[in-house]
PDB file of N, CA and C in Angstrom:
ATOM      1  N   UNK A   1     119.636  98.275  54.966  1.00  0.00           N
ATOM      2  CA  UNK A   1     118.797  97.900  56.081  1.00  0.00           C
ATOM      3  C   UNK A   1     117.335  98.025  55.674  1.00  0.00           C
ATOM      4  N   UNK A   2     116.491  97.133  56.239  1.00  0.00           N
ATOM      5  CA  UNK A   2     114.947  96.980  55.427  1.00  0.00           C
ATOM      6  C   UNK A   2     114.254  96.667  57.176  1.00  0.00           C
ATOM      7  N   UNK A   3     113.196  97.071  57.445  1.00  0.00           N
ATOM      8  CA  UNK A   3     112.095  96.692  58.150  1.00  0.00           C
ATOM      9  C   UNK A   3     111.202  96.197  57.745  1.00  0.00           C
ATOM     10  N   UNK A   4     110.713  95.505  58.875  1.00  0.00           N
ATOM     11  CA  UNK A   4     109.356  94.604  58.650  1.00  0.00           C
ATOM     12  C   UNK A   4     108.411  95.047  59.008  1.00  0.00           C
ATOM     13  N   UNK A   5     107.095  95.729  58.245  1.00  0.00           N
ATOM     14  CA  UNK A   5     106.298  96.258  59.060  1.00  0.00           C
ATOM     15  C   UNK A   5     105.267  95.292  59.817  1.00  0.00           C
ATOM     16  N   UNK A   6     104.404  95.147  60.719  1.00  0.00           N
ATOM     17  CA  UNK A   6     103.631  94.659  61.178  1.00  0.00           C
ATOM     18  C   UNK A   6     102.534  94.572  61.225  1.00  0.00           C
ATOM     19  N   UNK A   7     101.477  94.135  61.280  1.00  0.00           N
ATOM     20  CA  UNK A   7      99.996  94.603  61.599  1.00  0.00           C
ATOM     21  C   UNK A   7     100.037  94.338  62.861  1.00  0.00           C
ATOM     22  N   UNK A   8     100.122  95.052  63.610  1.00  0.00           N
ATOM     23  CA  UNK A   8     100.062  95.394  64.560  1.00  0.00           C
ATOM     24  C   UNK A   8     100.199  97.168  64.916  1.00  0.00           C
ATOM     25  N   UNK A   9      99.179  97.984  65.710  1.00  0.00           N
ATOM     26  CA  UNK A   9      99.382  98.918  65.472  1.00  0.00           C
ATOM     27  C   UNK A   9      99.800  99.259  66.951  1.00  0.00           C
ATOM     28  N   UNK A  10     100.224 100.341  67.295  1.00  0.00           N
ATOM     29  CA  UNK A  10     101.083 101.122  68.479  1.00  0.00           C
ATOM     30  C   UNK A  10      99.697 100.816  69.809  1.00  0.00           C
ATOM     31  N   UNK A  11     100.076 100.467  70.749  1.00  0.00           N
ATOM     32  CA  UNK A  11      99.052 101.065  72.076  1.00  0.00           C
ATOM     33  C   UNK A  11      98.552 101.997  72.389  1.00  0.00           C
ATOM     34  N   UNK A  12      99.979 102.742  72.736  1.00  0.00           N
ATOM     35  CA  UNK A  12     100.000 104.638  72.766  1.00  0.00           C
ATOM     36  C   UNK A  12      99.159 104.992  72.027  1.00  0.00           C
ATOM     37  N   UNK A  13      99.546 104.970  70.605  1.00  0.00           N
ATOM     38  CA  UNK A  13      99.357 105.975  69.758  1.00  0.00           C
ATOM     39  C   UNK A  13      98.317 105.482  68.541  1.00  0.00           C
ATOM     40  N   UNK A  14      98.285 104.339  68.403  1.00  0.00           N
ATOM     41  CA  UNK A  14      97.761 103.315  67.411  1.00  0.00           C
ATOM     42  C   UNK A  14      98.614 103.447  66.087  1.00  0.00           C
ATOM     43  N   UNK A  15      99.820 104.201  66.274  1.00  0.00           N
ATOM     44  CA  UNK A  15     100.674 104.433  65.120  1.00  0.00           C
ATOM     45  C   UNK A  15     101.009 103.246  64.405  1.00  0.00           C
ATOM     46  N   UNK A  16     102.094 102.891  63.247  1.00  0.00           N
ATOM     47  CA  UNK A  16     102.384 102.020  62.746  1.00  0.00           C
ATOM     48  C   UNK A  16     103.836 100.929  63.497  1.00  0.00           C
ATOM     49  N   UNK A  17     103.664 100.097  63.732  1.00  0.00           N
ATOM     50  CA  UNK A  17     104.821  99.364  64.442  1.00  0.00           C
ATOM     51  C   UNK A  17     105.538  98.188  63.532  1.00  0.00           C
ATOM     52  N   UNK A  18     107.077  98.725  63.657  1.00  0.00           N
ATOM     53  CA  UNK A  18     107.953  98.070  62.808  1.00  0.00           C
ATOM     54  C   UNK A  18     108.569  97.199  63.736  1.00  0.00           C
ATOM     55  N   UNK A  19     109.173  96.578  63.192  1.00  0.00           N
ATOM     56  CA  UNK A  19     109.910  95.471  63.660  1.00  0.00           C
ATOM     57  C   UNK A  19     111.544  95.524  62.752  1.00  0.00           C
ATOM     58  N   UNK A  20     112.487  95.860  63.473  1.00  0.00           N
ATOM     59  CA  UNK A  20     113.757  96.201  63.715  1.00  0.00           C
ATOM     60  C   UNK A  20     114.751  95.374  63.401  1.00  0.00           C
ATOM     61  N   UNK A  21     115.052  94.522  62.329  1.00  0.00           N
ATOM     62  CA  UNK A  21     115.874  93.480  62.345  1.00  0.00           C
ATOM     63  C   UNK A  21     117.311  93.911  63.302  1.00  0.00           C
ATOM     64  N   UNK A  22     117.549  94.381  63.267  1.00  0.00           N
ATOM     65  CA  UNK A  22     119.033  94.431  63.702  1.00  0.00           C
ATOM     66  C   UNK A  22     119.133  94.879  65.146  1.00  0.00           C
ATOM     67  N   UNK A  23     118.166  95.356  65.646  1.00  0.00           N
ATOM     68  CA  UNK A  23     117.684  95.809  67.348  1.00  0.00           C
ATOM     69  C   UNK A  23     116.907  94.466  67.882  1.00  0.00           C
ATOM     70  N   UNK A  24     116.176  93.886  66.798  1.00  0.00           N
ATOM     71  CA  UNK A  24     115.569  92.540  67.447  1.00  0.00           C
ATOM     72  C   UNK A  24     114.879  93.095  68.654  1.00  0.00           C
ATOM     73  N   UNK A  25     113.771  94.121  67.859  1.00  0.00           N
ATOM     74  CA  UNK A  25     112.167  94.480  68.998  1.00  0.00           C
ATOM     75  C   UNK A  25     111.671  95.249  68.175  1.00  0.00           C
ATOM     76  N   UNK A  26     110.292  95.387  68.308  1.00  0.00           N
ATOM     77  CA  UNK A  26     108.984  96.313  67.824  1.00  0.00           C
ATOM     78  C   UNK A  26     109.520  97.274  68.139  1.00  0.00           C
ATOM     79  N   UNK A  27     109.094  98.447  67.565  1.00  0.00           N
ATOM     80  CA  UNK A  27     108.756  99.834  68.002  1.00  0.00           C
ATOM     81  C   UNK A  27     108.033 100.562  66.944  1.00  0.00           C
ATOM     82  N   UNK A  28     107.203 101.727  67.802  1.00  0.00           N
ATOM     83  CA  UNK A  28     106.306 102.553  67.091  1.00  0.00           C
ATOM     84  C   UNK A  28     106.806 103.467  66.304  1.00  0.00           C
ATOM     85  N   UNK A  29     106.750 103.915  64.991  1.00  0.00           N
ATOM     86  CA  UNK A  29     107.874 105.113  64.591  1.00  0.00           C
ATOM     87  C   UNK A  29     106.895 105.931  64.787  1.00  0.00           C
ATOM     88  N   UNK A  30     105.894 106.163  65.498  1.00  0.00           N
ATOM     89  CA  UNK A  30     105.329 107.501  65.438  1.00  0.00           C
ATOM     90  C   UNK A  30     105.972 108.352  66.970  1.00  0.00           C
ATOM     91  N   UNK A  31     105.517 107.123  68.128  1.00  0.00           N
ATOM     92  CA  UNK A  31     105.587 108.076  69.111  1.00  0.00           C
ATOM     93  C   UNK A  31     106.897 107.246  70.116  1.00  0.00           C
ATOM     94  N   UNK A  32     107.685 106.585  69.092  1.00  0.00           N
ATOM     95  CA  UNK A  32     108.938 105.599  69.832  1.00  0.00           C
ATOM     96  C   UNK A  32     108.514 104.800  71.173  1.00  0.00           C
ATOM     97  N   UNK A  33     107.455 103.836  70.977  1.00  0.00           N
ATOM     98  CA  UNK A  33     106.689 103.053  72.019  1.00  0.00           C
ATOM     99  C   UNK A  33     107.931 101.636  71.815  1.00  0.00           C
ATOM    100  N   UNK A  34     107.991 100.711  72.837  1.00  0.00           N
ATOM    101  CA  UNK A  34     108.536  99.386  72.709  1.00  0.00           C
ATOM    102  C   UNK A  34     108.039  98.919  73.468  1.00  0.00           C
ATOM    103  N   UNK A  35     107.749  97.381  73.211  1.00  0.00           N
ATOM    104  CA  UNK A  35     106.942  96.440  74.438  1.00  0.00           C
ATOM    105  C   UNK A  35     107.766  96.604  75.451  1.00  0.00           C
ATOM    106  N   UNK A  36     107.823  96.029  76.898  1.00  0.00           N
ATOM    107  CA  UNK A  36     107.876  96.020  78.106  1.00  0.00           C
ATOM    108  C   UNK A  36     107.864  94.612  78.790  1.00  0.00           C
ATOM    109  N   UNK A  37     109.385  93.985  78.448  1.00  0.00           N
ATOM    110  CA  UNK A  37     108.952  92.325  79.254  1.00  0.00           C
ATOM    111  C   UNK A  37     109.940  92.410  80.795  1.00  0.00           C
ATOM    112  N   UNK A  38     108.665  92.619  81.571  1.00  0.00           N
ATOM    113  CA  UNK A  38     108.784  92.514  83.002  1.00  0.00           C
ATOM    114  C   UNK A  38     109.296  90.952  83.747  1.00  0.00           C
ATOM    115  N   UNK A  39     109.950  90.906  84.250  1.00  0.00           N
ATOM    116  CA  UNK A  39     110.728  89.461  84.892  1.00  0.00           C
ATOM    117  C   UNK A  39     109.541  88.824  85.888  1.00  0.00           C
ATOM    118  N   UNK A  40     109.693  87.336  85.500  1.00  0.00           N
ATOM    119  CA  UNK A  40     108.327  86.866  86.283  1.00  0.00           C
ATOM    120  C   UNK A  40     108.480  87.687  87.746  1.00  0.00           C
ATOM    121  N   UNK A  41     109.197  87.702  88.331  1.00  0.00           N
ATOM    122  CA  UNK A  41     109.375  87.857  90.378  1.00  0.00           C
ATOM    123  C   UNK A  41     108.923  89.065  90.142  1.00  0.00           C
ATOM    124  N   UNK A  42     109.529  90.293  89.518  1.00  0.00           N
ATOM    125  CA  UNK A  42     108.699  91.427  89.768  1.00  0.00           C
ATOM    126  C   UNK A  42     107.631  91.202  89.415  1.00  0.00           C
ATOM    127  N   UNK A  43     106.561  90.940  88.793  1.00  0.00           N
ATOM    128  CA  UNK A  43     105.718  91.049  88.457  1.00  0.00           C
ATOM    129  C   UNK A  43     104.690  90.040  89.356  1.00  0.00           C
ATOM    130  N   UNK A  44     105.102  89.025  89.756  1.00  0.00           N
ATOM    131  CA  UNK A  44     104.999  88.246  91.052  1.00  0.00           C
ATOM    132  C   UNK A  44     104.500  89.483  92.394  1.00  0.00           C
ATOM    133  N   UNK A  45     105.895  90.047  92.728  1.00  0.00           N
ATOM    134  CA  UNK A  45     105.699  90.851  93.631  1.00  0.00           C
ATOM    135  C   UNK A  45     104.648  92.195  93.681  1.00  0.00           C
ATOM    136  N   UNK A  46     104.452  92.382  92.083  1.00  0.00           N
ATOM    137  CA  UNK A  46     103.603  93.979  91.837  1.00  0.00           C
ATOM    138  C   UNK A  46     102.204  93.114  91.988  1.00  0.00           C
ATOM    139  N   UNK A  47     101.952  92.172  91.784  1.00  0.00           N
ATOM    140  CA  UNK A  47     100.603  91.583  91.935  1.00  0.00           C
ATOM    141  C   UNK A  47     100.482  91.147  93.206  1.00  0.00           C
ATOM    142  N   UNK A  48     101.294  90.792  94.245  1.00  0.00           N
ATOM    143  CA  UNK A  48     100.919  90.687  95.639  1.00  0.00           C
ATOM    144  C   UNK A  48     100.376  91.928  96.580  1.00  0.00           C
ATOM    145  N   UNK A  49     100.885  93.249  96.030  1.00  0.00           N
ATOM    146  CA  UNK A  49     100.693  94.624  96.562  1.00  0.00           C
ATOM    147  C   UNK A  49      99.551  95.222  95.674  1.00  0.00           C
ATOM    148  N   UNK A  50      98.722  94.754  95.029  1.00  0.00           N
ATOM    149  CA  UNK A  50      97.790  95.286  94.712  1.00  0.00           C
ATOM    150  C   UNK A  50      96.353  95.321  94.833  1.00  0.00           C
ATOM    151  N   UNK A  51      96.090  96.758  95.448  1.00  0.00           N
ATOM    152  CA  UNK A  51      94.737  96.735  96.499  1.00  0.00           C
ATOM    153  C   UNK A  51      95.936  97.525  97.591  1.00  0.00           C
ATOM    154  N   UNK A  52      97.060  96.928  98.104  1.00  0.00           N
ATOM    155  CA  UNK A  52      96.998  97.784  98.812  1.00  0.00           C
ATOM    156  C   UNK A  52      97.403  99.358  98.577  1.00  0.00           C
ATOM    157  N   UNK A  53      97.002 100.539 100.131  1.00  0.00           N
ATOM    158  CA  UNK A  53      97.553 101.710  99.796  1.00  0.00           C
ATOM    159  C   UNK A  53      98.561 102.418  99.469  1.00  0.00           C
ATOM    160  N   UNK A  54      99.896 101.362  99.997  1.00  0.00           N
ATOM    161  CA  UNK A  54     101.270 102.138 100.027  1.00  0.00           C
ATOM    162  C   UNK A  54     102.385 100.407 100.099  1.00  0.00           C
ATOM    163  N   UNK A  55     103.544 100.349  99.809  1.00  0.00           N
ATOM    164  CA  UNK A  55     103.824  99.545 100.551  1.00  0.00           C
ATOM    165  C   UNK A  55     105.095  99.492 100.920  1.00  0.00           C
ATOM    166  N   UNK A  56     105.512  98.938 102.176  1.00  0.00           N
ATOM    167  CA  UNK A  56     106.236  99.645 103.341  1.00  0.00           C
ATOM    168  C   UNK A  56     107.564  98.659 102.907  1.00  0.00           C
ATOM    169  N   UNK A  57     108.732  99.415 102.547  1.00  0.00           N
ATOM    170  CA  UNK A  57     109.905  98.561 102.332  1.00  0.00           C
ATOM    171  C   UNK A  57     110.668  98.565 103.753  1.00  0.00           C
ATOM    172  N   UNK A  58     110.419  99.561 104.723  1.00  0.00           N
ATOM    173  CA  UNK A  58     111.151  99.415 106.147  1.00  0.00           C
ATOM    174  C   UNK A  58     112.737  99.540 106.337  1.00  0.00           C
ATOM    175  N   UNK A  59     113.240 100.758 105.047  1.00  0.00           N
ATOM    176  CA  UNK A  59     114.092 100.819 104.622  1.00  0.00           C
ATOM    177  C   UNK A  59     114.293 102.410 105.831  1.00  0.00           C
ATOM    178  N   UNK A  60     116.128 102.221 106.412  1.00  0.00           N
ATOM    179  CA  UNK A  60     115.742 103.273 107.205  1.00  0.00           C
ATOM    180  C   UNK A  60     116.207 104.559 106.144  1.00  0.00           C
ATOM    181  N   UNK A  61     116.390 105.888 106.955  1.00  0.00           N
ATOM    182  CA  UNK A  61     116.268 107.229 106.234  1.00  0.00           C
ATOM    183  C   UNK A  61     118.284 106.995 105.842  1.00  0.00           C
ATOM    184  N   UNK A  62     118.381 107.910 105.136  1.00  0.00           N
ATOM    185  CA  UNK A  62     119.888 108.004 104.695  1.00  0.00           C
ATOM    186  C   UNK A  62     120.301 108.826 105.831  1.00  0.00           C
ATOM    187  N   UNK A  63     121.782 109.077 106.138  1.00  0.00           N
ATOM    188  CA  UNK A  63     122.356 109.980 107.206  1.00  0.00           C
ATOM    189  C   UNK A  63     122.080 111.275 106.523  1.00  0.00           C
ATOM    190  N   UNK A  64     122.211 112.362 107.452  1.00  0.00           N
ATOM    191  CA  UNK A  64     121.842 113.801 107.207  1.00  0.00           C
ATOM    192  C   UNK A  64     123.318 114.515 107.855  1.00  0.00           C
ATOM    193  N   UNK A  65     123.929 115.076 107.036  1.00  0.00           N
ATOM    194  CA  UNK A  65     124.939 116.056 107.898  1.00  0.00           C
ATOM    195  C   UNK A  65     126.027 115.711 108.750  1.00  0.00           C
ATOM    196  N   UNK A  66     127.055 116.298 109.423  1.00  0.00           N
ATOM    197  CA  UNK A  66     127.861 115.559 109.717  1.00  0.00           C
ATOM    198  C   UNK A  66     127.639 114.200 111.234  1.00  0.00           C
ATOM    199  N   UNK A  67     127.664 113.227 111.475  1.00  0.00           N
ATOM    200  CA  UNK A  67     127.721 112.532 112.554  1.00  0.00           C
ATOM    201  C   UNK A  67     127.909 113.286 113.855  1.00  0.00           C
ATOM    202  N   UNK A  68     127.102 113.286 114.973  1.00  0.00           N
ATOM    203  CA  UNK A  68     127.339 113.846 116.562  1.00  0.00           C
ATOM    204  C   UNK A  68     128.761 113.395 117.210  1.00  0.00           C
ATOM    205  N   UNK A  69     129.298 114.709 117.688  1.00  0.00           N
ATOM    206  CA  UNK A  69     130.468 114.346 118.558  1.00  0.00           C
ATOM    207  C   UNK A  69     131.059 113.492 119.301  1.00  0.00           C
ATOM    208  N   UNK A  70     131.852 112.885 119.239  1.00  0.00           N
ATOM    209  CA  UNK A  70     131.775 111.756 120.933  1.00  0.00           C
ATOM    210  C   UNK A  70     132.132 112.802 121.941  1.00  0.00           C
ATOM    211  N   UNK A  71     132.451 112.000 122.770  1.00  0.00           N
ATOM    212  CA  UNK A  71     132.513 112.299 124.137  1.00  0.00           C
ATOM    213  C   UNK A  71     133.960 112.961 124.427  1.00  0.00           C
ATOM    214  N   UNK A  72     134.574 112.541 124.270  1.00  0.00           N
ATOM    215  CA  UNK A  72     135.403 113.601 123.943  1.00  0.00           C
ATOM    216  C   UNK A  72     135.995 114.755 122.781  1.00  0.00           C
ATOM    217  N   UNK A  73     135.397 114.803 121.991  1.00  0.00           N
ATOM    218  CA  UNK A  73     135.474 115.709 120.929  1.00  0.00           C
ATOM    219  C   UNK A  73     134.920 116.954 121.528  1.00  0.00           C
ATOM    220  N   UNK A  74     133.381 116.698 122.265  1.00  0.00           N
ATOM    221  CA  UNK A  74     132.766 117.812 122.835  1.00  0.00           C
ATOM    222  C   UNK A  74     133.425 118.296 124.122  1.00  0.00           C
ATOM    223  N   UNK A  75     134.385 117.560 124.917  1.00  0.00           N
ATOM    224  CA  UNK A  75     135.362 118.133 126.248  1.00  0.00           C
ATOM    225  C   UNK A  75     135.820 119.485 125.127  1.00  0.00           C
ATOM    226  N   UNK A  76     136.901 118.450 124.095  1.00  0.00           N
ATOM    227  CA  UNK A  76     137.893 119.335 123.864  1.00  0.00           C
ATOM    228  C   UNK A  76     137.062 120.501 123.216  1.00  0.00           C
ATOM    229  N   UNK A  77     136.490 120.326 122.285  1.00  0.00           N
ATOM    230  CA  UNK A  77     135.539 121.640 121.987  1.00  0.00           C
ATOM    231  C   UNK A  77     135.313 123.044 122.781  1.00  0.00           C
ATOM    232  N   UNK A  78     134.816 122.477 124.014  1.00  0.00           N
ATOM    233  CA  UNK A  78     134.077 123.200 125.312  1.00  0.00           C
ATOM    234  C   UNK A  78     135.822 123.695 125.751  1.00  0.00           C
ATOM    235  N   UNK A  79     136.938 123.205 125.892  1.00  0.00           N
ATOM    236  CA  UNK A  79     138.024 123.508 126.178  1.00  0.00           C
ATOM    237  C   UNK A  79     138.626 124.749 125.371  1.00  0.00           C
ATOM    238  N   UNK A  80     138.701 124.557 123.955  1.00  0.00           N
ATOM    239  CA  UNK A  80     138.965 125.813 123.016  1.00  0.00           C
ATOM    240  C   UNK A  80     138.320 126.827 123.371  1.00  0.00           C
ATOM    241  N   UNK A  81     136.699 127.076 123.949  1.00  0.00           N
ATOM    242  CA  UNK A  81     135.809 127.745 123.185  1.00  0.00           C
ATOM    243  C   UNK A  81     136.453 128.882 124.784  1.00  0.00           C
ATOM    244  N   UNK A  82     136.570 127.782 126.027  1.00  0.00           N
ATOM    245  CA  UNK A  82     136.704 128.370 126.985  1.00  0.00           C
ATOM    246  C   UNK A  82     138.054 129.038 127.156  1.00  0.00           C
ATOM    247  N   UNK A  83     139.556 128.469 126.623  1.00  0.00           N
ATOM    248  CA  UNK A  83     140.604 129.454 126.248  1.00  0.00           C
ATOM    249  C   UNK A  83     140.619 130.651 125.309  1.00  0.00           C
ATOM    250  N   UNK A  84     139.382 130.622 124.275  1.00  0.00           N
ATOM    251  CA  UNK A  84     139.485 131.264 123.482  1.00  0.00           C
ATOM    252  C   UNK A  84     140.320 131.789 122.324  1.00  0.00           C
ATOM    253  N   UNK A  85     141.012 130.209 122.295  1.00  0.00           N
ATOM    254  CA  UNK A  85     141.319 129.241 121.203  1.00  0.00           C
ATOM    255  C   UNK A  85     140.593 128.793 120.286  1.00  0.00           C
ATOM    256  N   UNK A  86     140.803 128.796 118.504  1.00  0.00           N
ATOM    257  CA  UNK A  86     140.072 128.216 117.425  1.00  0.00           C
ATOM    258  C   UNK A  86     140.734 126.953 117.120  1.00  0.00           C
TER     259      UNK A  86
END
């Protein structure tokens, strides 16, 4: 196995960046950097939200703990507690 080195030097680090025949991508051998190819739509979308402060996906909260009783679960409940039955 042989690499290709590059002139091209690291971002990070300005280290030396090889080129990988058999991985088919750059990387830095100093500080293990690799380019980053982002899909047009995300990158679409990260440039529409920028400037703003936060941005709101309107996603609701996950459930917490077990689900509330119905309506009759809580009779019979109130029924045990009052025979003094478990």
């Amino acid at each position: 196995m042989y690499t290709m080195l590059r002139q091209e030097t690291c971002p990070r680090c300005e280290g030396l960046v090889v080129d990988e025949p058999f991985e088919d991508e750059l990387k830095c051998i100093y500080c293990g950097w690799r380019p980053v190819e982002i899909p047009d739509d995300v990158q679409r979308e990260v440039d529409s939200h920028i400037g703003r402060s936060f941005i709101d996906h309107s996603r609701k909260r996950p459930p917490r703990g077990k689900p509330p009783l119905s309506g009759w679960e809580r009779e019979k409940l109130r029924r045990q507690r009052q025979n003094g039955t478990s």
